[in-house]
C-alpha atoms as a PDB file:
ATOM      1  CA  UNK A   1      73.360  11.522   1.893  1.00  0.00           C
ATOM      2  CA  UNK A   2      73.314   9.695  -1.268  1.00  0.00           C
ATOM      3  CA  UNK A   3      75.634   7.169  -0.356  1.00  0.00           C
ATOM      4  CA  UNK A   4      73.005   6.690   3.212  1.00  0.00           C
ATOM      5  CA  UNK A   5      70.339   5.712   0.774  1.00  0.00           C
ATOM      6  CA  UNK A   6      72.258   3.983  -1.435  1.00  0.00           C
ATOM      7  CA  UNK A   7      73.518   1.736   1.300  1.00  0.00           C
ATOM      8  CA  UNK A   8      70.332   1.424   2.810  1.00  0.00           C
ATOM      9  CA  UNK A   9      68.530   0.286  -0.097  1.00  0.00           C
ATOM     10  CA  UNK A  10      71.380  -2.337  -0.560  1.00  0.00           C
ATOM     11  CA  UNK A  11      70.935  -3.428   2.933  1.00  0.00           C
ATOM     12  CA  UNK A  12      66.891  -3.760   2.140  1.00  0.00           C
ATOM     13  CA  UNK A  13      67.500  -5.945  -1.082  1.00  0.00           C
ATOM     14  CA  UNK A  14      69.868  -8.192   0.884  1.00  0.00           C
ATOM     15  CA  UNK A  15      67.416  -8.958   3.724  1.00  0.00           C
ATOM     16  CA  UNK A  16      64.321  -9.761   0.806  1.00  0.00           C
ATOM     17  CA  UNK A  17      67.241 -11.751  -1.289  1.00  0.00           C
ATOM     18  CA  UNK A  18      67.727 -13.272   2.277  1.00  0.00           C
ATOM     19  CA  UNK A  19      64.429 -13.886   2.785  1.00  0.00           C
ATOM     20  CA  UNK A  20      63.338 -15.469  -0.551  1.00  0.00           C
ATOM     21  CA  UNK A  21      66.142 -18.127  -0.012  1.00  0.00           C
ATOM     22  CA  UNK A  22      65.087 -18.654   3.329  1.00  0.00           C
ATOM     23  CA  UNK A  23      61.570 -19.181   1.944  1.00  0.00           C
ATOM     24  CA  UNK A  24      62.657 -21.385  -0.996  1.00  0.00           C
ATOM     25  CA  UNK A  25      65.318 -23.740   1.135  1.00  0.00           C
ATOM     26  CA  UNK A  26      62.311 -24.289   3.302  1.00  0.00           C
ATOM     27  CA  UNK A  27      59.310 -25.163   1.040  1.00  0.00           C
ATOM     28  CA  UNK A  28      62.298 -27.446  -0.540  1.00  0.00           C
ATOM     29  CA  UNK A  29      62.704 -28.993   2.263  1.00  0.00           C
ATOM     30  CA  UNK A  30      59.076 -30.067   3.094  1.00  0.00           C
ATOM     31  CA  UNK A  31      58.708 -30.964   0.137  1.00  0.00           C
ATOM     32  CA  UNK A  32      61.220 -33.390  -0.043  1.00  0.00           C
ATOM     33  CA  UNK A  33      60.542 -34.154   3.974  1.00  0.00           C
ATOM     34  CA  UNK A  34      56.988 -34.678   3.221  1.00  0.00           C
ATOM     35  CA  UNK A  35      55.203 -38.027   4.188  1.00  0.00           C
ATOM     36  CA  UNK A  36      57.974 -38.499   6.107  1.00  0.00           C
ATOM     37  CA  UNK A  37      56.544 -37.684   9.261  1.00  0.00           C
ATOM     38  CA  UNK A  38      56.580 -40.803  11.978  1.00  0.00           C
ATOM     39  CA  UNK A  39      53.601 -42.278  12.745  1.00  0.00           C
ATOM     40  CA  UNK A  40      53.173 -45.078  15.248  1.00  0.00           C
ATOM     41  CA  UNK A  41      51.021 -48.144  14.321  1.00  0.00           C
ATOM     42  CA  UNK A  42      50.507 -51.384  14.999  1.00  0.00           C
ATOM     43  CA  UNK A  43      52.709 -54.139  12.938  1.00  0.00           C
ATOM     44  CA  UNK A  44      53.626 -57.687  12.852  1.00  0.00           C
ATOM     45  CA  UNK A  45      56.465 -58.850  15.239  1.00  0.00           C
ATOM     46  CA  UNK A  46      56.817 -61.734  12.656  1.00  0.00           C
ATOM     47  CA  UNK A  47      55.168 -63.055   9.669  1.00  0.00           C
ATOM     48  CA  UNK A  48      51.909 -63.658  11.053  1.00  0.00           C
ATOM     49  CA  UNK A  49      49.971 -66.331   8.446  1.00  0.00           C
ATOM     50  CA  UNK A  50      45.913 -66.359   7.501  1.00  0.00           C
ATOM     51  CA  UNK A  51      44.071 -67.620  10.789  1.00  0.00           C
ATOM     52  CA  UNK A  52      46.771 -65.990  13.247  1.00  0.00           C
ATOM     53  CA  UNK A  53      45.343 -64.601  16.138  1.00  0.00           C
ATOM     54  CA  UNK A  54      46.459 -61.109  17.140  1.00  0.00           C
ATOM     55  CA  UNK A  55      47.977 -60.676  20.924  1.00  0.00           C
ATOM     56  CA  UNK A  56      50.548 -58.609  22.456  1.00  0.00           C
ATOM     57  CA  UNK A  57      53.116 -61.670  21.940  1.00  0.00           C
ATOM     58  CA  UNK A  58      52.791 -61.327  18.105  1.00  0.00           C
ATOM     59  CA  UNK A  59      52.584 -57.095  17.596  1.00  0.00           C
ATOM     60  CA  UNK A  60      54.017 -54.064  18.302  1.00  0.00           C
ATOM     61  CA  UNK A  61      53.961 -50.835  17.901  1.00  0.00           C
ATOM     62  CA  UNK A  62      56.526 -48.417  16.006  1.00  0.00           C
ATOM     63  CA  UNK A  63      56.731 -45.552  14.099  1.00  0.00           C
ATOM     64  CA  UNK A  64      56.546 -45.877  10.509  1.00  0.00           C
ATOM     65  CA  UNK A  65      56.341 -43.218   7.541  1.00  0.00           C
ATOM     66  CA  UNK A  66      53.108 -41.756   7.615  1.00  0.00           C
ATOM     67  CA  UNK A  67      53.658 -42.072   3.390  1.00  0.00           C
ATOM     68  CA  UNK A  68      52.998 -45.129   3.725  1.00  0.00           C
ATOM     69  CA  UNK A  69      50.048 -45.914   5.642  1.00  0.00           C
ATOM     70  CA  UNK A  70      46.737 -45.291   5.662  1.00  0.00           C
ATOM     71  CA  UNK A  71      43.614 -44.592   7.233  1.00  0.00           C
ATOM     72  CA  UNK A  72      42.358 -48.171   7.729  1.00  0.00           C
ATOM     73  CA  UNK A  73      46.143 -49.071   9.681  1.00  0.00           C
ATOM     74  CA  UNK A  74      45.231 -50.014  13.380  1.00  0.00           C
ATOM     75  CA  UNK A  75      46.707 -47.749  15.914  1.00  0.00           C
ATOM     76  CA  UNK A  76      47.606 -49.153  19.407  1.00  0.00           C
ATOM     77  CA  UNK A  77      44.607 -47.576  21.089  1.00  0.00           C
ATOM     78  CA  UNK A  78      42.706 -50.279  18.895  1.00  0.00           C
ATOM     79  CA  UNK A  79      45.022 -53.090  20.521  1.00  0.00           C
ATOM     80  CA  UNK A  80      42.033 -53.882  22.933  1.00  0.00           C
ATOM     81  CA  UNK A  81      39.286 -54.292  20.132  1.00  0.00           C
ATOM     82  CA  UNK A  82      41.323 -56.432  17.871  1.00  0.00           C
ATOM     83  CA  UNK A  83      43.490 -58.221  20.053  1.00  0.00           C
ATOM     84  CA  UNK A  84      41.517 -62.038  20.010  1.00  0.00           C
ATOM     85  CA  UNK A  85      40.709 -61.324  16.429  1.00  0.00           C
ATOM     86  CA  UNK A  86      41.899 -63.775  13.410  1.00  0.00           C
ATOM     87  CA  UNK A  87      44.394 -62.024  10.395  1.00  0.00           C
ATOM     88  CA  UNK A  88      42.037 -62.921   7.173  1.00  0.00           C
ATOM     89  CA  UNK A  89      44.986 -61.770   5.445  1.00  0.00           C
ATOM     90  CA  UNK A  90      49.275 -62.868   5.877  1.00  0.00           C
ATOM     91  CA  UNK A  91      50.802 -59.872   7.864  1.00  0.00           C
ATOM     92  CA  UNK A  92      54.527 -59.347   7.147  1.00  0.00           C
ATOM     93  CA  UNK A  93      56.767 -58.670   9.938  1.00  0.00           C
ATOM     94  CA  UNK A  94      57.908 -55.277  10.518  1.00  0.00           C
ATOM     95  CA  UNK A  95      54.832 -54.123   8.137  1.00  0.00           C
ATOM     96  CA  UNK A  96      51.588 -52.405   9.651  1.00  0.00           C
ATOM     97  CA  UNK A  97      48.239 -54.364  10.102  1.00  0.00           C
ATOM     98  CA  UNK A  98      45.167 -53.408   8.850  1.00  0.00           C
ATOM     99  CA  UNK A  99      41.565 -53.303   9.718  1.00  0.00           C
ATOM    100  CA  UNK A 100      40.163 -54.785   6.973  1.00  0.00           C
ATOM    101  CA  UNK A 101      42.875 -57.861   7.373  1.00  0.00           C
ATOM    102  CA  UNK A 102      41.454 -58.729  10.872  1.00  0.00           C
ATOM    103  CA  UNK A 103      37.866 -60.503  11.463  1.00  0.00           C
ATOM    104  CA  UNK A 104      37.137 -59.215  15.269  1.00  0.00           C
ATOM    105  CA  UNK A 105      36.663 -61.725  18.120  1.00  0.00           C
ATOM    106  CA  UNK A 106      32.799 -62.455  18.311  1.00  0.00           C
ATOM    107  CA  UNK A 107      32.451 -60.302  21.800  1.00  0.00           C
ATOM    108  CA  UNK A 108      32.972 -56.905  19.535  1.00  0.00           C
ATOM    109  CA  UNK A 109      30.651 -58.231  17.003  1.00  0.00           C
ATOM    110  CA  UNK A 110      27.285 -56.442  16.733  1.00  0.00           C
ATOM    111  CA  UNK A 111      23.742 -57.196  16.387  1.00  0.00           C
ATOM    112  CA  UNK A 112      21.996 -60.558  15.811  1.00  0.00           C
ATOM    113  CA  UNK A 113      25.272 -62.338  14.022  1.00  0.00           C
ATOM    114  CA  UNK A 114      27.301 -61.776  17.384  1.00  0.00           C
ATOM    115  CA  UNK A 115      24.576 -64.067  19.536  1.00  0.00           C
ATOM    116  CA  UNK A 116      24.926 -66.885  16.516  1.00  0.00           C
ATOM    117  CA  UNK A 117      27.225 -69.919  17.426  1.00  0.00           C
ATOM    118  CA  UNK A 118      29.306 -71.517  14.508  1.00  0.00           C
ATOM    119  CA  UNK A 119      27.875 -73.301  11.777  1.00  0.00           C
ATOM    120  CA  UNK A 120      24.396 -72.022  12.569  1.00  0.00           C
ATOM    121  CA  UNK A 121      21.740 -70.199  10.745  1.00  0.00           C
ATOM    122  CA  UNK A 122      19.525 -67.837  11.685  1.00  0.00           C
ATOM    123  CA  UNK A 123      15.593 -67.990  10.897  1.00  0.00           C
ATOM    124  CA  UNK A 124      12.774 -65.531  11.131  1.00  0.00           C
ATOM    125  CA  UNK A 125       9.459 -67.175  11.197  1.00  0.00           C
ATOM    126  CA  UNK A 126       5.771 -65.168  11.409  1.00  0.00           C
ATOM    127  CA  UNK A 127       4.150 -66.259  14.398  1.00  0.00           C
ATOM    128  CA  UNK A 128       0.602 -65.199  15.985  1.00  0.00           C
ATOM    129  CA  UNK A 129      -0.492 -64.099  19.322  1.00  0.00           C
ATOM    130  CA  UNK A 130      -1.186 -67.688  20.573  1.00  0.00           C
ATOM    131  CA  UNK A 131       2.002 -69.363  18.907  1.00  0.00           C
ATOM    132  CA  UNK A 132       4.072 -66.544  20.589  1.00  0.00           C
ATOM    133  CA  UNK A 133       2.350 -67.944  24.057  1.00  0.00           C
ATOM    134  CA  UNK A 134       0.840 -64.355  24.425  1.00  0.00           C
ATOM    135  CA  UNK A 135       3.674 -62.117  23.554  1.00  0.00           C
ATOM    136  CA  UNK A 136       5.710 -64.041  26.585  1.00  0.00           C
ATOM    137  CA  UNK A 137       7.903 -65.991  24.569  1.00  0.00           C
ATOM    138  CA  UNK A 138      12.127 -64.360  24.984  1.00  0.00           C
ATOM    139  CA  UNK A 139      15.186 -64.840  23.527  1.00  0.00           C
ATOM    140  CA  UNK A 140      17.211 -67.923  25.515  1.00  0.00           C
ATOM    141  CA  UNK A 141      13.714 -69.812  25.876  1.00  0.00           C
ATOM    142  CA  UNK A 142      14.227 -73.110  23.866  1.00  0.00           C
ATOM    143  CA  UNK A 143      11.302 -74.835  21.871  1.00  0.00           C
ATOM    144  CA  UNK A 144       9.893 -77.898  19.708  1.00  0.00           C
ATOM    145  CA  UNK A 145       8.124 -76.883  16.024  1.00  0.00           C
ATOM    146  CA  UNK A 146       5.100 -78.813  15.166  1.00  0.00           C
ATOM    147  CA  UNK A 147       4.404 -78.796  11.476  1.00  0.00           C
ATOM    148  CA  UNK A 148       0.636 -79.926  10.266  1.00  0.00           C
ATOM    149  CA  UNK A 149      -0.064 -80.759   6.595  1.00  0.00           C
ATOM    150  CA  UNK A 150      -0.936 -82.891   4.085  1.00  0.00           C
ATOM    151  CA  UNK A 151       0.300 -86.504   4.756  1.00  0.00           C
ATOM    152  CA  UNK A 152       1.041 -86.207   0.880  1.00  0.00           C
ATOM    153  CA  UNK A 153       3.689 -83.747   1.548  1.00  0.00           C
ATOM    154  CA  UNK A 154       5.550 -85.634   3.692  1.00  0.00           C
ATOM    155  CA  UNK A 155       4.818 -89.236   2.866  1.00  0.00           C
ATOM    156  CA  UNK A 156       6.039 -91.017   0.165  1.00  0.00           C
ATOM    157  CA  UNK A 157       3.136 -92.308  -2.357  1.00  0.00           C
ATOM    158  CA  UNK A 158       1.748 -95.560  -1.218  1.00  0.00           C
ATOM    159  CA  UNK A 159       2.796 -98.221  -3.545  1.00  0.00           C
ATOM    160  CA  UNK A 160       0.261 -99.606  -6.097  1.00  0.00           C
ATOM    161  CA  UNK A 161      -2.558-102.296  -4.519  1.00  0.00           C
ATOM    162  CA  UNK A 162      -1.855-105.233  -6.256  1.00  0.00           C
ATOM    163  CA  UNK A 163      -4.224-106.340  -9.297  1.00  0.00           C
ATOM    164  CA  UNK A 164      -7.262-108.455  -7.449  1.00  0.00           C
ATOM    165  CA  UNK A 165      -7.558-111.603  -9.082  1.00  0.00           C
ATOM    166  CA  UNK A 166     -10.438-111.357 -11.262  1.00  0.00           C
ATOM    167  CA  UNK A 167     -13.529-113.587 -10.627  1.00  0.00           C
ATOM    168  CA  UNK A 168     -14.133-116.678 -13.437  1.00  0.00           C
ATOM    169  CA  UNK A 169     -10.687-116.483 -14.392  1.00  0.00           C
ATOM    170  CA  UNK A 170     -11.274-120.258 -14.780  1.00  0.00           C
ATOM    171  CA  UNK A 171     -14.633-119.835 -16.818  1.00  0.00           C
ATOM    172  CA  UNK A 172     -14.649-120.865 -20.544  1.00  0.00           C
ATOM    173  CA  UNK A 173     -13.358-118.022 -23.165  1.00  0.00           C
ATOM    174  CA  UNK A 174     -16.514-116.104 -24.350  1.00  0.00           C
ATOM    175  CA  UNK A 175     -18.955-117.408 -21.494  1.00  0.00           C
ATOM    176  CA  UNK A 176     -21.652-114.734 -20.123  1.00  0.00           C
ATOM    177  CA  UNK A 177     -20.226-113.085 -17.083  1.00  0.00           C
ATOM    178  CA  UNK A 178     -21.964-114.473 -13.779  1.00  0.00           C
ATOM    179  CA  UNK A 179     -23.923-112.693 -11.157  1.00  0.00           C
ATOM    180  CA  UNK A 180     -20.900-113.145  -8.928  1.00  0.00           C
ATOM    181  CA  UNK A 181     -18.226-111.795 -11.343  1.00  0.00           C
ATOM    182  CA  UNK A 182     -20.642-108.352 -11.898  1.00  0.00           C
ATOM    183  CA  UNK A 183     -20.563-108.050  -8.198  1.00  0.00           C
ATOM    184  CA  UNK A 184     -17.203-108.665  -8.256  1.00  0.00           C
ATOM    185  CA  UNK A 185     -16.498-105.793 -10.841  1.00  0.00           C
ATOM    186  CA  UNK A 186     -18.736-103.037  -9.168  1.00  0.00           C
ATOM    187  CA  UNK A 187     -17.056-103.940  -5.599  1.00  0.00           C
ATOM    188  CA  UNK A 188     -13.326-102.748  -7.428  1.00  0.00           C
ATOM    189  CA  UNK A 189     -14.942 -99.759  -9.825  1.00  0.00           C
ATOM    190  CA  UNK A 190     -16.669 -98.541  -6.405  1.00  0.00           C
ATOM    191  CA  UNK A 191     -13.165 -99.140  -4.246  1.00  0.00           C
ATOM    192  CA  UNK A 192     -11.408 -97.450  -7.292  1.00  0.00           C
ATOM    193  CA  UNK A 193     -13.619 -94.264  -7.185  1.00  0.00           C
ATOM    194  CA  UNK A 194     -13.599 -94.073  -3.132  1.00  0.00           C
ATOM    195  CA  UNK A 195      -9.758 -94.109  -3.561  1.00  0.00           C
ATOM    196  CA  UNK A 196      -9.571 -91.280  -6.436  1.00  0.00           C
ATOM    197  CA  UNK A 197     -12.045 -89.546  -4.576  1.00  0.00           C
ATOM    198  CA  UNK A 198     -10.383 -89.503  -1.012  1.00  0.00           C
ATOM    199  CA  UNK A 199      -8.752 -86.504   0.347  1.00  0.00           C
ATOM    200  CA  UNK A 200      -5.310 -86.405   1.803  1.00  0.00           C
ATOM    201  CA  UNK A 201      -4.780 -86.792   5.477  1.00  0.00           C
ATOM    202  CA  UNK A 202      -3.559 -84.115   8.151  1.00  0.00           C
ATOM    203  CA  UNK A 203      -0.622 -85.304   9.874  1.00  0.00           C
ATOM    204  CA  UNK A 204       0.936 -83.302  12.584  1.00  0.00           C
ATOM    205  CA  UNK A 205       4.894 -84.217  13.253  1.00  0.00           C
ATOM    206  CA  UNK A 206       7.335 -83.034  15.457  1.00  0.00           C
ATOM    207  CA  UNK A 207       9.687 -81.300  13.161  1.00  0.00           C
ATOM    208  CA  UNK A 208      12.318 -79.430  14.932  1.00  0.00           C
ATOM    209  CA  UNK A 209      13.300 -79.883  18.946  1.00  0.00           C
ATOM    210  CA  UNK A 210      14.810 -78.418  21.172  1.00  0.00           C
ATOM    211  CA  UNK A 211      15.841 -75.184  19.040  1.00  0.00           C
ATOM    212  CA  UNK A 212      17.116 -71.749  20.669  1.00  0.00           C
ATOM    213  CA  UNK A 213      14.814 -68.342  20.477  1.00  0.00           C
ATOM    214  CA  UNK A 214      17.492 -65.844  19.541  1.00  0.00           C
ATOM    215  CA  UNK A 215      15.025 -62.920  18.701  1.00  0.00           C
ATOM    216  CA  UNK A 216      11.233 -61.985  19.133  1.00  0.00           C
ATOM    217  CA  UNK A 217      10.548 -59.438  16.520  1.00  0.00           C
ATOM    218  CA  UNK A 218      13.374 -56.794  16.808  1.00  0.00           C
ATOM    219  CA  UNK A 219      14.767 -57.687  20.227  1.00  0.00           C
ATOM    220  CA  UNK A 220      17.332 -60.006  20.256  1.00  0.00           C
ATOM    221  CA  UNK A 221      19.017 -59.424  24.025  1.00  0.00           C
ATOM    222  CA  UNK A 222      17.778 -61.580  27.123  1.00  0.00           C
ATOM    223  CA  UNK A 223      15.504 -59.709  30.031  1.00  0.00           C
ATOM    224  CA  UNK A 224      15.775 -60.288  33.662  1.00  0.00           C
ATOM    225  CA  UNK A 225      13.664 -63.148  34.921  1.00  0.00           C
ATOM    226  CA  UNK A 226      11.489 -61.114  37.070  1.00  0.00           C
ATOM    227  CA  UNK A 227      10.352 -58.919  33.664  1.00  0.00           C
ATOM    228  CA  UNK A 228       7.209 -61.636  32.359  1.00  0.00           C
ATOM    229  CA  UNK A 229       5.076 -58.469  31.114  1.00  0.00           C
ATOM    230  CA  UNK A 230       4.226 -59.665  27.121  1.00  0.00           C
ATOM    231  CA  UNK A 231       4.734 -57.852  24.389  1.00  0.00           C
ATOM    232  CA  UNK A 232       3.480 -56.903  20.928  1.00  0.00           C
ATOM    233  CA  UNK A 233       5.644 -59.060  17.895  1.00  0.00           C
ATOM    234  CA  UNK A 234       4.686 -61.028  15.196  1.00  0.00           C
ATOM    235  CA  UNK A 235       7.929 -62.815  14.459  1.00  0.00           C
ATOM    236  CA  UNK A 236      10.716 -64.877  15.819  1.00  0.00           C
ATOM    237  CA  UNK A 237      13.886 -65.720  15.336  1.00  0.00           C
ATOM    238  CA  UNK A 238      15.050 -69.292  15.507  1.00  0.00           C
ATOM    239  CA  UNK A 239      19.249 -70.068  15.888  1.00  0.00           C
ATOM    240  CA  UNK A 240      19.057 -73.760  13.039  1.00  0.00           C
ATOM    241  CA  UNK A 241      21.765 -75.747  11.845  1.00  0.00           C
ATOM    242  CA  UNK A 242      22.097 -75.045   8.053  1.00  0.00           C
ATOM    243  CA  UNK A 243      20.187 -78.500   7.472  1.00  0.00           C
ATOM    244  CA  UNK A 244      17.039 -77.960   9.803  1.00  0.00           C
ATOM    245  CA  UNK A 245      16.635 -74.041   8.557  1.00  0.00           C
ATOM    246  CA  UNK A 246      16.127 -75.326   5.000  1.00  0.00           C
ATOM    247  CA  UNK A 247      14.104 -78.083   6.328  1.00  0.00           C
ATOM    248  CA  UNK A 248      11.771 -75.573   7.920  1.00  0.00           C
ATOM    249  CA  UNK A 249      11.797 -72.754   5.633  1.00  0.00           C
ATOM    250  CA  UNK A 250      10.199 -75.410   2.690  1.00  0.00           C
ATOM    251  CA  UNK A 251       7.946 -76.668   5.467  1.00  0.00           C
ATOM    252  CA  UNK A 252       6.296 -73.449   6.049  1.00  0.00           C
ATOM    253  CA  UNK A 253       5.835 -72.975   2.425  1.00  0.00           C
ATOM    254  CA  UNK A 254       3.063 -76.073   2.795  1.00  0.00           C
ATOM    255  CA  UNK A 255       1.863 -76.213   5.887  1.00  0.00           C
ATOM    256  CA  UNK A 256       1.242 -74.620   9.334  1.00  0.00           C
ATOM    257  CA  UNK A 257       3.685 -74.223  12.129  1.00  0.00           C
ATOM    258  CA  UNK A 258       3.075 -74.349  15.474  1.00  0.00           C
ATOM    259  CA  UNK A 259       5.561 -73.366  19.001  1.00  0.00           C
ATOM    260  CA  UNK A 260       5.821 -76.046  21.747  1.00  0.00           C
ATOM    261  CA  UNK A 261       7.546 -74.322  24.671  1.00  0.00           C
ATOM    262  CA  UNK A 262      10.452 -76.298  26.652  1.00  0.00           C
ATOM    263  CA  UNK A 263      10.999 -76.748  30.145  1.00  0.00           C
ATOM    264  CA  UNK A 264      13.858 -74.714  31.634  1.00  0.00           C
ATOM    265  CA  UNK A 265      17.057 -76.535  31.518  1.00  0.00           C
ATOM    266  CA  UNK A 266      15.347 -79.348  29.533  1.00  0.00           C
ATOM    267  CA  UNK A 267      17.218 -80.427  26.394  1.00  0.00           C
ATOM    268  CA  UNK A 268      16.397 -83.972  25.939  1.00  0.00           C
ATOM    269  CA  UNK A 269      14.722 -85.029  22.765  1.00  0.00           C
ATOM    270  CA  UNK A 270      12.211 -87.818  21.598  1.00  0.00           C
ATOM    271  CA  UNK A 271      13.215 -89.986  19.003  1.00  0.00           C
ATOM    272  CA  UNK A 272      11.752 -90.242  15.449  1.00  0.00           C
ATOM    273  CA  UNK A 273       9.833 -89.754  13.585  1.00  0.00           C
ATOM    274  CA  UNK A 274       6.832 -88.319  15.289  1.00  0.00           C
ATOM    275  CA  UNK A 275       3.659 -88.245  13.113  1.00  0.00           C
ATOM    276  CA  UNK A 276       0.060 -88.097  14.213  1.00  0.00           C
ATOM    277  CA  UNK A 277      -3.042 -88.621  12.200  1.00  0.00           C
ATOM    278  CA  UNK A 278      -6.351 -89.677  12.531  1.00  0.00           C
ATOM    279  CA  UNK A 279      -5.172 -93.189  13.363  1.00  0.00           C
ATOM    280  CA  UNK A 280      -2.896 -92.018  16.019  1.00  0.00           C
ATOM    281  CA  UNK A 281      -6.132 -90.171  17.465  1.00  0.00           C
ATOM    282  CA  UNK A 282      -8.446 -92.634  17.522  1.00  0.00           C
ATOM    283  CA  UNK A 283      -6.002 -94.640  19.190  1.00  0.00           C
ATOM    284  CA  UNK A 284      -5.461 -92.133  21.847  1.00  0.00           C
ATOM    285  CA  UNK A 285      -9.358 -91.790  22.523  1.00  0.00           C
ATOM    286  CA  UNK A 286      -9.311 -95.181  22.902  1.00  0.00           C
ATOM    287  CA  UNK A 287      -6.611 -94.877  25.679  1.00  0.00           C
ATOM    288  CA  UNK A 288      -8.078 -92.175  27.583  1.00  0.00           C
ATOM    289  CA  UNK A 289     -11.613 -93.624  27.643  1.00  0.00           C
ATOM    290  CA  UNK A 290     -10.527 -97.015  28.666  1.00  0.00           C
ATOM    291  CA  UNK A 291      -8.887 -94.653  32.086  1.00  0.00           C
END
């Protein structure tokens, strides 16, 4: 009976000693298997430099040690979204691609940046109820910008009038001034005072033409042609090259702005400049009374 138990219990021990190695050999093992695990991503076939564009010609995907990746490494289920897009960053061959080293092709871009062509700016201006042509003005409607202001503003200073030639320049040294040269004097010191005294002309100029709505206030996709209801916004979003949206953003800043909208399909353009001021008025009253 003893020797029962005593074989028994040695039987027990060896099964737990057993065990405990089995237990030990295999948290060994995965710990010296892990990170190891194959993951497949998406790598260069070559070495790709800055500006490459990603296709199927120039990627592929393989299995690589999950160790060494990440979670920003593309996958190929992302193949579609960044295939067309441009490596901001020199891709190895052989090692995986990244998200952050690819710029996406502009179709996968989002929001207002994705309907911006190159080299362009885009411009909120504030706009009323009239200048927005009753709320009907959309995005992909083109117009001109009228700017009225001081002539001042835009208008170099006119040059200095030249010194009138003073009346008895020819009389003798230390003779009484004549009645004609005290005429003379209070015809300038009156001109002099109208002058300093004279306000600046309003000018009205075609500033900008022919420039692309992008937005009206927060909407920024086109509407079917057959939707002309109007609606509530107070700004609008111009598409500028970098030149013209600094040109217009110091405009507003001294003067008023006003919307001329475009003809479908029209993109021609007058030639400049394009100022009118109270001459250029009377001279069209003229015109149209002489009709």
């Amino acid at each position: 009976m003893n020797k029962n138990i005593a074989l028994l219990l040695s039987l027990l021990l060896g099964v737990a000693a057993a065990a405990l190695m089995f237990s030990y050999i295999q948290k060994t093992t995965q710990a010296k298997t892990k990170g190891w695990e194959m993951q497949t991503v998406l790598v260069a076939n070559d070495d790709l430099p800055v500006g490459a564009i990603l296709s199927e010609n120039n990627t592929a995907a393989r299995p690589y040690p999950s160790k060494y990746i990440s979670g920003r490494v593309l996958t190929p289920d992302a193949a579609e979204v960044v295939f067309g897009g441009i490596l901001t960053v020199a891709a190895e061959r052989g090692k995986p691609i990244l998200w952050t080293d690819v710029q996406l092709p502009i179709d996968t871009a989002v929001g207002l940046a994705a309907n911006l062509a190159p080299n362009t700016r885009a411009v909120t201006i504030p706009i009323t109820q009239i200048s927005s042509f009753n709320g009907m003005l959309r995005p992909g409607m083109y117009v001109d910008i009228l700017w009225t202001g001081d002539s001042t503003a835009i208008l170099p200073p006119a040059p200095p009038a030249p010194e009138e030639e003073e009346t008895g320049a020819d009389a003798e040294p230390g003779a009484p001034p004549t009645s004609a040269d005290i005429q003379a004097m209070m015809l300038r010191a009156s001109s002099q005072a109208s002058r300093n005294a004279e306000a600046p002309a309003k000018v009205t100029t075609v500033l900008l033409q022919n420039v692309l709505v992008i937005a009206v206030g927060d909407r920024h996709e086109a509407r079917r042609a057959s939707d002309a209801e109007s609606e509530a916004y107070n700004t609008i979003t111009l598409m500028l090259p970098p030149e013209s949206a600094r040109v217009l953003v110091h405009a507003m800043s001294g003067g008023a702005i006003n919307l001329l909208l475009r003809h479908v399909g029209e993109a021609q353009v007058e030639p400049g400049p394009i100022l009118v001021g109270p001459a250029e008025i009377s001279g069209f009253l003229k015109k149209s009374t002489q009709k």
